[in-house]
C-alpha atoms as a PDB file:
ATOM      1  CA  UNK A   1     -12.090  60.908 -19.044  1.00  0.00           C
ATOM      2  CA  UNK A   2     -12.832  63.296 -22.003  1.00  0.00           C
ATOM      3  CA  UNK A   3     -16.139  64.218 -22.816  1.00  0.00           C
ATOM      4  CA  UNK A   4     -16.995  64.711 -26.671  1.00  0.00           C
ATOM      5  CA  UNK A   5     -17.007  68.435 -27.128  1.00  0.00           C
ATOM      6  CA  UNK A   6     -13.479  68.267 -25.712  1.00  0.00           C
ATOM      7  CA  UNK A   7     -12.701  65.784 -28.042  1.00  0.00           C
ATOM      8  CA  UNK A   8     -14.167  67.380 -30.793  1.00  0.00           C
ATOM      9  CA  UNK A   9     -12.450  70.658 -29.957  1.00  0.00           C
ATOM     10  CA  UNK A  10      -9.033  69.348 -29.502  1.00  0.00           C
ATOM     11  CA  UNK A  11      -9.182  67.543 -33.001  1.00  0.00           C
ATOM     12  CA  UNK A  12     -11.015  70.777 -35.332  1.00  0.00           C
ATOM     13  CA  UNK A  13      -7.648  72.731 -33.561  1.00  0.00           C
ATOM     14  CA  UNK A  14      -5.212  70.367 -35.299  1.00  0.00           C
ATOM     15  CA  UNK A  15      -6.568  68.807 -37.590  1.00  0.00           C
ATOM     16  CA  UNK A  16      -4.743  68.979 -41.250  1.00  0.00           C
ATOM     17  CA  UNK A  17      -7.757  69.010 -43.331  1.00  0.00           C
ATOM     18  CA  UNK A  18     -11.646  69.115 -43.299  1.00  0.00           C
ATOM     19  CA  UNK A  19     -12.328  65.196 -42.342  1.00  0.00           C
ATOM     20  CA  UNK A  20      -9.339  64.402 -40.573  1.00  0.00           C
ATOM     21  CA  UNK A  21      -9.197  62.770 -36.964  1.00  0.00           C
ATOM     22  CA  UNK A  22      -6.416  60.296 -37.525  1.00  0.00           C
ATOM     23  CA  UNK A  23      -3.099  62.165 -38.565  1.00  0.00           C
ATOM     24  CA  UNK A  24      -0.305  62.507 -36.180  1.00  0.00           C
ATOM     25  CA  UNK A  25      -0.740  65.581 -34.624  1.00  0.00           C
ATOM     26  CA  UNK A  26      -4.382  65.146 -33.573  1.00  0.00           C
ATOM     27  CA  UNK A  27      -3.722  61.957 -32.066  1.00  0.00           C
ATOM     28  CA  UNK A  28      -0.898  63.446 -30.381  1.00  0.00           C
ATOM     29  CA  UNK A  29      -2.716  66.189 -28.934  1.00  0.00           C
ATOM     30  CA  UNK A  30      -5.729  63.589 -27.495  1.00  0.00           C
ATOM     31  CA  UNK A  31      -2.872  61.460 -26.016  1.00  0.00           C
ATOM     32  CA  UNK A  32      -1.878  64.479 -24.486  1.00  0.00           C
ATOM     33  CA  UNK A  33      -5.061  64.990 -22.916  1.00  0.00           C
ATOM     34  CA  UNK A  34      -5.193  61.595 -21.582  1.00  0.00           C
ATOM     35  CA  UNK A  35      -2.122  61.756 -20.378  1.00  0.00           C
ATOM     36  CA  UNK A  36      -2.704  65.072 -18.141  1.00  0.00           C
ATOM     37  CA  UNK A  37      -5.836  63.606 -16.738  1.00  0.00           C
ATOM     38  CA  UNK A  38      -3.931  60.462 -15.301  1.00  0.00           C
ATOM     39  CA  UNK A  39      -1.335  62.364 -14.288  1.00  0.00           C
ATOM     40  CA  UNK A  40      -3.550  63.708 -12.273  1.00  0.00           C
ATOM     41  CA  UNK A  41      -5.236  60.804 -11.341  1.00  0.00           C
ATOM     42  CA  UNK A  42      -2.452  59.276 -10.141  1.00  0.00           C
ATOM     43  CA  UNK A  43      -1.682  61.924  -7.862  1.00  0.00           C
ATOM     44  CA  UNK A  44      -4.458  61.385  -5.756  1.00  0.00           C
ATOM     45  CA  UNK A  45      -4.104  57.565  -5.870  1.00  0.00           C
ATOM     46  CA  UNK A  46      -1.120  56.859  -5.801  1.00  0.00           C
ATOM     47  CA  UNK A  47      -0.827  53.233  -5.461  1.00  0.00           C
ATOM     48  CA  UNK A  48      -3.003  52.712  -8.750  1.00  0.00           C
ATOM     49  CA  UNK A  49      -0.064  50.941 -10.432  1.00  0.00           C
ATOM     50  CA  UNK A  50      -2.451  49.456 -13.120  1.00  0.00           C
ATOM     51  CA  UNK A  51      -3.230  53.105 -13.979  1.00  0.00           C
ATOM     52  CA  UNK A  52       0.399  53.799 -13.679  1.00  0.00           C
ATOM     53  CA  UNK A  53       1.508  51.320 -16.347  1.00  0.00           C
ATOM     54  CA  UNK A  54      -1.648  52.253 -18.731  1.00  0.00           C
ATOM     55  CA  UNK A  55      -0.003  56.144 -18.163  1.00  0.00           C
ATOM     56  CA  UNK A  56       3.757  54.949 -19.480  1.00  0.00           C
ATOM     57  CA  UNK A  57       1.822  52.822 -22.491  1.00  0.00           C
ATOM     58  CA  UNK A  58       0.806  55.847 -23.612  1.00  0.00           C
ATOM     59  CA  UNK A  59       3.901  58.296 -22.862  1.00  0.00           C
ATOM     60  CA  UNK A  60       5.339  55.630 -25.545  1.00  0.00           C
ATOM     61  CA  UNK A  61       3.084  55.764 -27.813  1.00  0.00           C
ATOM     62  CA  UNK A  62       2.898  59.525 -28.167  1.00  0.00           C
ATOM     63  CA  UNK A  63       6.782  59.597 -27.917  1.00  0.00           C
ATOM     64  CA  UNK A  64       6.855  57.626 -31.041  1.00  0.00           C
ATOM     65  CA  UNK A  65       4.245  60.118 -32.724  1.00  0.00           C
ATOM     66  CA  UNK A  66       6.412  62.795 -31.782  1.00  0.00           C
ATOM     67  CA  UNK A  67       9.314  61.414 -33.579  1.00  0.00           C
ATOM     68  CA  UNK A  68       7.408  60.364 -36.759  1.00  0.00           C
ATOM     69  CA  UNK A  69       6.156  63.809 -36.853  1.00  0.00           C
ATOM     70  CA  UNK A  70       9.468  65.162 -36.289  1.00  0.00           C
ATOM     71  CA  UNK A  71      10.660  63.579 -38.892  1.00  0.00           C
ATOM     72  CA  UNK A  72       8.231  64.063 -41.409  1.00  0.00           C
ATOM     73  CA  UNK A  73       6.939  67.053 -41.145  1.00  0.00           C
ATOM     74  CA  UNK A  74       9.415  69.364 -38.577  1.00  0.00           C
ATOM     75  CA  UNK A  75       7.356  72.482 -39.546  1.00  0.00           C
ATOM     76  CA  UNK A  76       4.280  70.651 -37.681  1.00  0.00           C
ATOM     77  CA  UNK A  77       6.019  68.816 -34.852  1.00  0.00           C
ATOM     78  CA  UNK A  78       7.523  72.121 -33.689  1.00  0.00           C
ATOM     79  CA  UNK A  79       3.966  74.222 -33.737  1.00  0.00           C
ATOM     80  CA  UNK A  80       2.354  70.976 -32.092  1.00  0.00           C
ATOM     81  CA  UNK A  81       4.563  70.820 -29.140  1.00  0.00           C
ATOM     82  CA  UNK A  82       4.853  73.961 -28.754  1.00  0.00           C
ATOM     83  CA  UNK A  83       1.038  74.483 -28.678  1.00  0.00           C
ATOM     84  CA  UNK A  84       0.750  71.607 -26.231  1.00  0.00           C
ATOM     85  CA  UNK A  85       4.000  72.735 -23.815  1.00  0.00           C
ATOM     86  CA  UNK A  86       5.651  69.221 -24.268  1.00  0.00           C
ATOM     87  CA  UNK A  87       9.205  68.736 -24.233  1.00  0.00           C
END
């Protein structure tokens, strides 16, 4: 899982303003995290179908971020997913 400095870093690098942890593109970016690490997870075990399912929960749910962002706020959506090499 992610440790709390990770955390911490991933969320002061896009966050919108001094006490947020909540808007879009920070929870995109620690969905994206999560993610990557059962991705790789799953690679090792790969009949972990539990896992597999809780992995495709969350591809949805960051999908759905990514198109709120998009369209709300293109400007953002484009520097987030470019700074996190998704789509």
């Amino acid at each position: 899982m992610m440790d709390k400095t990770k955390k911490k870093k991933l969320i002061e690098k896009f966050k919108e303003h001094v006490e947020d942890t909540g808007s879009a593109a920070v929870q995109i970016a620690l969905l994206s995290e999560r993610v990557i690490y059962l991705t790789e997870h799953l690679k090792k075990h790969k009949k972990d179908f539990h896992s597999r399912r809780g992995l495709l929960i969350l591809v949805g749910r960051r999908r759905r971020l990514l198109t709120y962002l998009k369209n709300s706020d293109p400007q953002s959506y484009t520097e987030v997913t470019k700074e996190l090499k998704i789509k």
